[in-house]
N, C-alpha and C. Protein backbone atom coordinates (compact mmCIF):
# COMPACT_ATOMS: atom_id res chain seq x y z
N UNK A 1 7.53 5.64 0.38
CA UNK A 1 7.93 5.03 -0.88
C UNK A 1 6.96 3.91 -1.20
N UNK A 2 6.55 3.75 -3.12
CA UNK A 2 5.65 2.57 -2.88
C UNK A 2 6.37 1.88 -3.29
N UNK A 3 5.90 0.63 -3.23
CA UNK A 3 6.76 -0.58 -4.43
C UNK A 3 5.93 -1.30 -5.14
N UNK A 4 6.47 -1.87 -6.66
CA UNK A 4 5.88 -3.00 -7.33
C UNK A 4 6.58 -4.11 -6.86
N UNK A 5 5.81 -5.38 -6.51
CA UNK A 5 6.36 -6.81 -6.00
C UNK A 5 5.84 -7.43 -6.91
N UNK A 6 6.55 -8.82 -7.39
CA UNK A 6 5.96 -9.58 -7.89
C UNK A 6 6.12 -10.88 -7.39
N UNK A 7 5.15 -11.65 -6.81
CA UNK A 7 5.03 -13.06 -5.81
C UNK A 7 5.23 -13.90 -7.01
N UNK A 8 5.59 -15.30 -6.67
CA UNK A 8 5.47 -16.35 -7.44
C UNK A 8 5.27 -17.59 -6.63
N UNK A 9 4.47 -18.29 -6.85
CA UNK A 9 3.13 -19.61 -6.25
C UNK A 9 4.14 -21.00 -6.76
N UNK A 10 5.61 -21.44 -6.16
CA UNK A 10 5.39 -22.91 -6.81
C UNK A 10 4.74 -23.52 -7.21
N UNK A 11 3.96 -24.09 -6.28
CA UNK A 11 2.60 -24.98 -6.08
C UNK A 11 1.51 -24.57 -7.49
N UNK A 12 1.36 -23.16 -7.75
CA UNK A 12 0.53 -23.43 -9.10
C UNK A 12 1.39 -22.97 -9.93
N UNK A 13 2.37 -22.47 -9.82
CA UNK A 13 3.08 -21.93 -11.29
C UNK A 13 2.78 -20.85 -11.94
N UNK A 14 2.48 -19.51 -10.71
CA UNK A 14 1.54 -18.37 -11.20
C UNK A 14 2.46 -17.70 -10.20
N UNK A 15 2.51 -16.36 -11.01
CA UNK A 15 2.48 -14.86 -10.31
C UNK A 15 1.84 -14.29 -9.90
N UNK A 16 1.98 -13.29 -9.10
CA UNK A 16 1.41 -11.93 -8.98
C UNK A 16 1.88 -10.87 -8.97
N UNK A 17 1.18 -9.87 -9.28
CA UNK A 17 1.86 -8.71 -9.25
C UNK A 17 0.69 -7.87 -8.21
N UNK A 18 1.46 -6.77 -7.89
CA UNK A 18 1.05 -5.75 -6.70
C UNK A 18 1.78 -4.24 -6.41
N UNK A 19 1.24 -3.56 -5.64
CA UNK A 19 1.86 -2.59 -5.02
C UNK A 19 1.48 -2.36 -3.59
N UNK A 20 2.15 -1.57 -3.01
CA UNK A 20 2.43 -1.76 -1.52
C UNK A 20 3.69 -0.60 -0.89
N UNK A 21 3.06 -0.13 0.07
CA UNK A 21 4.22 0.33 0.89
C UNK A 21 4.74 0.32 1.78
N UNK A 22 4.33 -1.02 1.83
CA UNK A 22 5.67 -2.47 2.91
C UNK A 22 5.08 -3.74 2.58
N UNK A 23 6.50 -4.12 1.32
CA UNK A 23 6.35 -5.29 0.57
C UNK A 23 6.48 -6.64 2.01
N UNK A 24 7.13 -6.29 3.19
CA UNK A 24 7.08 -7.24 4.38
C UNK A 24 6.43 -8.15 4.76
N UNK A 25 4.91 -6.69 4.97
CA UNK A 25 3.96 -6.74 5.44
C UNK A 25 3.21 -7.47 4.44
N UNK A 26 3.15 -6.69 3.04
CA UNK A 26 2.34 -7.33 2.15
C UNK A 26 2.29 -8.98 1.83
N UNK A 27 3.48 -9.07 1.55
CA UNK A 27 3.97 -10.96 1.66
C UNK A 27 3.31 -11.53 2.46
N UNK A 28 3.34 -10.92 3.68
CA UNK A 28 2.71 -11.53 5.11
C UNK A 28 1.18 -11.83 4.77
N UNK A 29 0.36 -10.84 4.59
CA UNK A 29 -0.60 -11.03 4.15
C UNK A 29 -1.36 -11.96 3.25
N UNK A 30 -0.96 -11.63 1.94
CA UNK A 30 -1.25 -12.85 1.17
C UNK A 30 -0.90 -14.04 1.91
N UNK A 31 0.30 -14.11 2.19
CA UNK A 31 0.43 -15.58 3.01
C UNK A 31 -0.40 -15.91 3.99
N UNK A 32 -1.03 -14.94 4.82
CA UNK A 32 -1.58 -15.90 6.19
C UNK A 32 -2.86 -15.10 6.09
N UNK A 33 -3.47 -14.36 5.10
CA UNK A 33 -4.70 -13.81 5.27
C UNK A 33 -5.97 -14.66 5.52
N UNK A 34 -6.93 -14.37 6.34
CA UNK A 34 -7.82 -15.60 6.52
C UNK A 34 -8.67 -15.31 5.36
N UNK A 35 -8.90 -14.59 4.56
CA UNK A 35 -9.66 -14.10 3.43
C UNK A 35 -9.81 -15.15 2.64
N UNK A 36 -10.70 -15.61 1.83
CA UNK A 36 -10.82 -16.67 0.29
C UNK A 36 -10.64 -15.63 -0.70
N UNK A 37 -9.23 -15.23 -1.64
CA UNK A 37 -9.20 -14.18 -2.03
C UNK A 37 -8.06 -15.05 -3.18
N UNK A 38 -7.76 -14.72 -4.58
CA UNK A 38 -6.84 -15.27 -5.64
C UNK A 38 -5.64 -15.54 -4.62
N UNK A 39 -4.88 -14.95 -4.01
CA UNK A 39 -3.87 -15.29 -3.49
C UNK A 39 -4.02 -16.58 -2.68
N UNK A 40 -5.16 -16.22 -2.27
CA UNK A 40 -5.06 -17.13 -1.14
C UNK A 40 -5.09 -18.96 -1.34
N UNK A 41 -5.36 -19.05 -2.73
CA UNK A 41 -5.58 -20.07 -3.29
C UNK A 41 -4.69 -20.63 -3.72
N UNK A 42 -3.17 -19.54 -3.82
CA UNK A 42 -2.28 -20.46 -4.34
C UNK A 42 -1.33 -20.61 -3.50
N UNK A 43 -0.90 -20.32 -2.53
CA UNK A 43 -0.37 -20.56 -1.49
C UNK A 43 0.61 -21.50 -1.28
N UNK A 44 1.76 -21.48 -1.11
CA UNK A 44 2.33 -20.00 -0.36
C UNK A 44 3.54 -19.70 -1.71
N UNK A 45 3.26 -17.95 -1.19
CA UNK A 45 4.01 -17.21 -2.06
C UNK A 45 5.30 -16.56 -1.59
N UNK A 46 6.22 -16.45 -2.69
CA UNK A 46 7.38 -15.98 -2.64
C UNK A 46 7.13 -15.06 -3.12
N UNK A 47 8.90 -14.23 -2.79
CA UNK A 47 8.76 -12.46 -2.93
C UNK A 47 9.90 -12.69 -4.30
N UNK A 48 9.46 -12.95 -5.32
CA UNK A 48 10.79 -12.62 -6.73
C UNK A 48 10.93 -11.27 -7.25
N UNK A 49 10.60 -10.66 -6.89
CA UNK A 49 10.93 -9.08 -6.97
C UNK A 49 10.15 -8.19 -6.80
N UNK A 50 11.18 -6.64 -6.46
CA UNK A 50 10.60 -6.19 -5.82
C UNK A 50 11.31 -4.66 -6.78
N UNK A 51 10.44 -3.90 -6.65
CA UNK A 51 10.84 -2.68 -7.55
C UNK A 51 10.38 -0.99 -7.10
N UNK A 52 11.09 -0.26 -6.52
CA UNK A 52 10.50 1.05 -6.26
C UNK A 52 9.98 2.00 -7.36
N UNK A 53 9.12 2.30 -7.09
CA UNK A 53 8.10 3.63 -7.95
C UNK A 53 7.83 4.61 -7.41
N UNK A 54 8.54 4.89 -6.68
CA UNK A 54 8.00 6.29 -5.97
C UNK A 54 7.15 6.62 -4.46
N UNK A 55 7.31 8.31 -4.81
CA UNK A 55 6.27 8.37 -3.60
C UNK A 55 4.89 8.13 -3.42
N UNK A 56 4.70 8.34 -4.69
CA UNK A 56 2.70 9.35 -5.12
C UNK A 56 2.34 7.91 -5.57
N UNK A 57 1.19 7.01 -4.67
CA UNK A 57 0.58 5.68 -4.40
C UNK A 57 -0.10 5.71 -5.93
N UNK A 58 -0.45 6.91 -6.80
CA UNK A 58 -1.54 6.89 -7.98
C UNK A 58 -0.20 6.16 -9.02
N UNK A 59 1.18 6.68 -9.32
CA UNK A 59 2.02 5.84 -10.10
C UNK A 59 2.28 4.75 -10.30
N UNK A 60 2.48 4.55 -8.52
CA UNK A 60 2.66 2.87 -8.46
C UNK A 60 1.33 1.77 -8.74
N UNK A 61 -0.01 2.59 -8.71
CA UNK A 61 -1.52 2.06 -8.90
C UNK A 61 -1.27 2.06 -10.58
N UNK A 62 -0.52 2.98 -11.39
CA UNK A 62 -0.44 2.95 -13.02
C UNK A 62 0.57 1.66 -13.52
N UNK A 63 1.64 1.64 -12.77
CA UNK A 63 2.45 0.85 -13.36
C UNK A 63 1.79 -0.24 -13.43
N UNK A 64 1.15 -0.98 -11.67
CA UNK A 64 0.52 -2.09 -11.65
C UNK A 64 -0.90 -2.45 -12.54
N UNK A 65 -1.25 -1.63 -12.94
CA UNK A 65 -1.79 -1.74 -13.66
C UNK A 65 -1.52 -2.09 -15.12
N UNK A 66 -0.57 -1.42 -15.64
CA UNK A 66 -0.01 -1.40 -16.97
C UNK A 66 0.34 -2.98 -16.86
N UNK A 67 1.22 -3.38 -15.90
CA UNK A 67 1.73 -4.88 -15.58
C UNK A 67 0.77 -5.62 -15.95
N UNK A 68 -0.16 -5.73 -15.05
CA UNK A 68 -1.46 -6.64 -15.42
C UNK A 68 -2.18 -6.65 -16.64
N UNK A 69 -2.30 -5.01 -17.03
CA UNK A 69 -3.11 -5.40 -18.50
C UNK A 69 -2.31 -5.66 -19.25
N UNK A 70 -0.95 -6.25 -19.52
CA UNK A 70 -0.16 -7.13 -20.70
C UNK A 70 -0.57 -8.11 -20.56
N UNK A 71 -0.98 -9.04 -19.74
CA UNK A 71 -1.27 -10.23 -19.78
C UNK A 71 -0.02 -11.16 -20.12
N UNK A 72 1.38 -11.00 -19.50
CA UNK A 72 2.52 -11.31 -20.16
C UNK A 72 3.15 -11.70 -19.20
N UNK A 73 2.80 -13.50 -19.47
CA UNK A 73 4.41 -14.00 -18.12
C UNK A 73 5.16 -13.96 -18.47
N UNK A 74 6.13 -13.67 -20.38
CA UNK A 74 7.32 -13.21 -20.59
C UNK A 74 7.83 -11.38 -20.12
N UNK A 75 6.85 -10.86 -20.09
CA UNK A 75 7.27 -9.44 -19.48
C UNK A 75 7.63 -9.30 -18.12
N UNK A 76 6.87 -10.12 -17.29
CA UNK A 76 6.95 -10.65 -15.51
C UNK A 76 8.60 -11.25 -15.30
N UNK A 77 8.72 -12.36 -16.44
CA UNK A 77 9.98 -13.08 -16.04
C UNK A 77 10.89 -12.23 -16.46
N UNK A 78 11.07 -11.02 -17.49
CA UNK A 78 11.70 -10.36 -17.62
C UNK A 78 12.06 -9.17 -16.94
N UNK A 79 11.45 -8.89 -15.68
CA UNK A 79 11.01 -7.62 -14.67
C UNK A 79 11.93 -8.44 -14.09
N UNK A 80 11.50 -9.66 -13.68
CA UNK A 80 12.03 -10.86 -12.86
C UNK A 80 13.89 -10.81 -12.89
N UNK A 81 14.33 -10.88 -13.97
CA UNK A 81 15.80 -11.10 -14.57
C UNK A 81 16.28 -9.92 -14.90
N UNK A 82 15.86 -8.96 -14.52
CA UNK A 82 16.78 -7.61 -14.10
C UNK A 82 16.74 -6.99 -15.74
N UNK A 83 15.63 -7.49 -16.65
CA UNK A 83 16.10 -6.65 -18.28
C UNK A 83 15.61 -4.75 -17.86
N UNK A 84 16.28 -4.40 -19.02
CA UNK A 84 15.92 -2.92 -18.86
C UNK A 84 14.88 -2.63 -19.96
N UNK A 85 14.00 -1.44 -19.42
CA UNK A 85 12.53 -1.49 -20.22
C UNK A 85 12.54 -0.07 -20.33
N UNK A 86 11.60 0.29 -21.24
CA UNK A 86 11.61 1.85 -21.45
C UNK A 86 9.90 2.24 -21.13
N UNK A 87 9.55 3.42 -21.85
CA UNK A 87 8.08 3.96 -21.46
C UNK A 87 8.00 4.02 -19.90
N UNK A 88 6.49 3.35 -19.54
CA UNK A 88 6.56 3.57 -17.86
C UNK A 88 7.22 2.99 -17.36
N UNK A 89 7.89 1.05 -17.52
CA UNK A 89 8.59 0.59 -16.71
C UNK A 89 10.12 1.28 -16.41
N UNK A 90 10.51 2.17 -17.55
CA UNK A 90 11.74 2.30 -17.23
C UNK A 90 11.95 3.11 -16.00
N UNK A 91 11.32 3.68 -15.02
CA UNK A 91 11.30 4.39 -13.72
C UNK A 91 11.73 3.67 -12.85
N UNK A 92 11.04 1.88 -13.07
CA UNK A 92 11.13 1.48 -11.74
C UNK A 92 12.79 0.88 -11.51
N UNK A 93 13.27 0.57 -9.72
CA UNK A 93 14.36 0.90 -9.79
C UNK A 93 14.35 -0.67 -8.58
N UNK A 94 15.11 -1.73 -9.23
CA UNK A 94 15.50 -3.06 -8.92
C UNK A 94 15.81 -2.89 -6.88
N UNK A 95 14.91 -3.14 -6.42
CA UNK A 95 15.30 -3.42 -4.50
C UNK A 95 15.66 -5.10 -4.54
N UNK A 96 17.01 -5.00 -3.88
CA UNK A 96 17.48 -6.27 -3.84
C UNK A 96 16.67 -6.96 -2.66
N UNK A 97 16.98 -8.07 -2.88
CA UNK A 97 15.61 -9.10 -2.20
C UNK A 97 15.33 -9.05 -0.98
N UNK A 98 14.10 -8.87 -0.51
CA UNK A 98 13.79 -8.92 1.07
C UNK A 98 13.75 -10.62 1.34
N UNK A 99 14.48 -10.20 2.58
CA UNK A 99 14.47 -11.81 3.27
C UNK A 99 13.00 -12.19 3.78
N UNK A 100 13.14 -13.77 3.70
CA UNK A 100 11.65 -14.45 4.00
C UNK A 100 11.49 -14.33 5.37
């Protein structure tokens, strides 16, 4: 199964969005990666949602994509607050929160 996650950075007041098929692991990463990489700069990130897309890694690579090219922290906070969306987002399917 993949998932869309979307992190959020207190410290700068920024999201991210991603896919992954172990949002766990992925969190982990950004958090403690020794890499100089966007994440790594805003540090440390939370997991504010998390959303299944399927099996086939190329869907969950479309959605995240689609995510990013809106350029829209009202569409993020709204993924965020459980609204319902149609076209591609309407597939994805709300995973209640993984613990930190």
């Amino acid at each position: 199964m993949f998932y869309i996650y979307i992190l959020y950075s207190k410290s700068s007041e920024k999201f991210y969005i991603g896919y992954t098929g172990n949002i766990e692991k992925r969190v982990n990463e950004h958090n403690n990666s020794e890499r100089n990489t966007y994440t790594s700069k805003h540090r440390p990130w939370v997991l504010a949602a998390a959303f299944e897309c399927g099996e086939v890694e190329a869907e969950a690579m479309k959605i995240e994509k689609f995510i990013k090219k809106q350029k829209s922290r009202s569409l993020i906070e709204k993924l965020i607050n459980g609204n319902e969306f149609n076209g591609i987002l309407a597939q994805l399917v709300r995973v209640p929160k993984v613990r930190d």
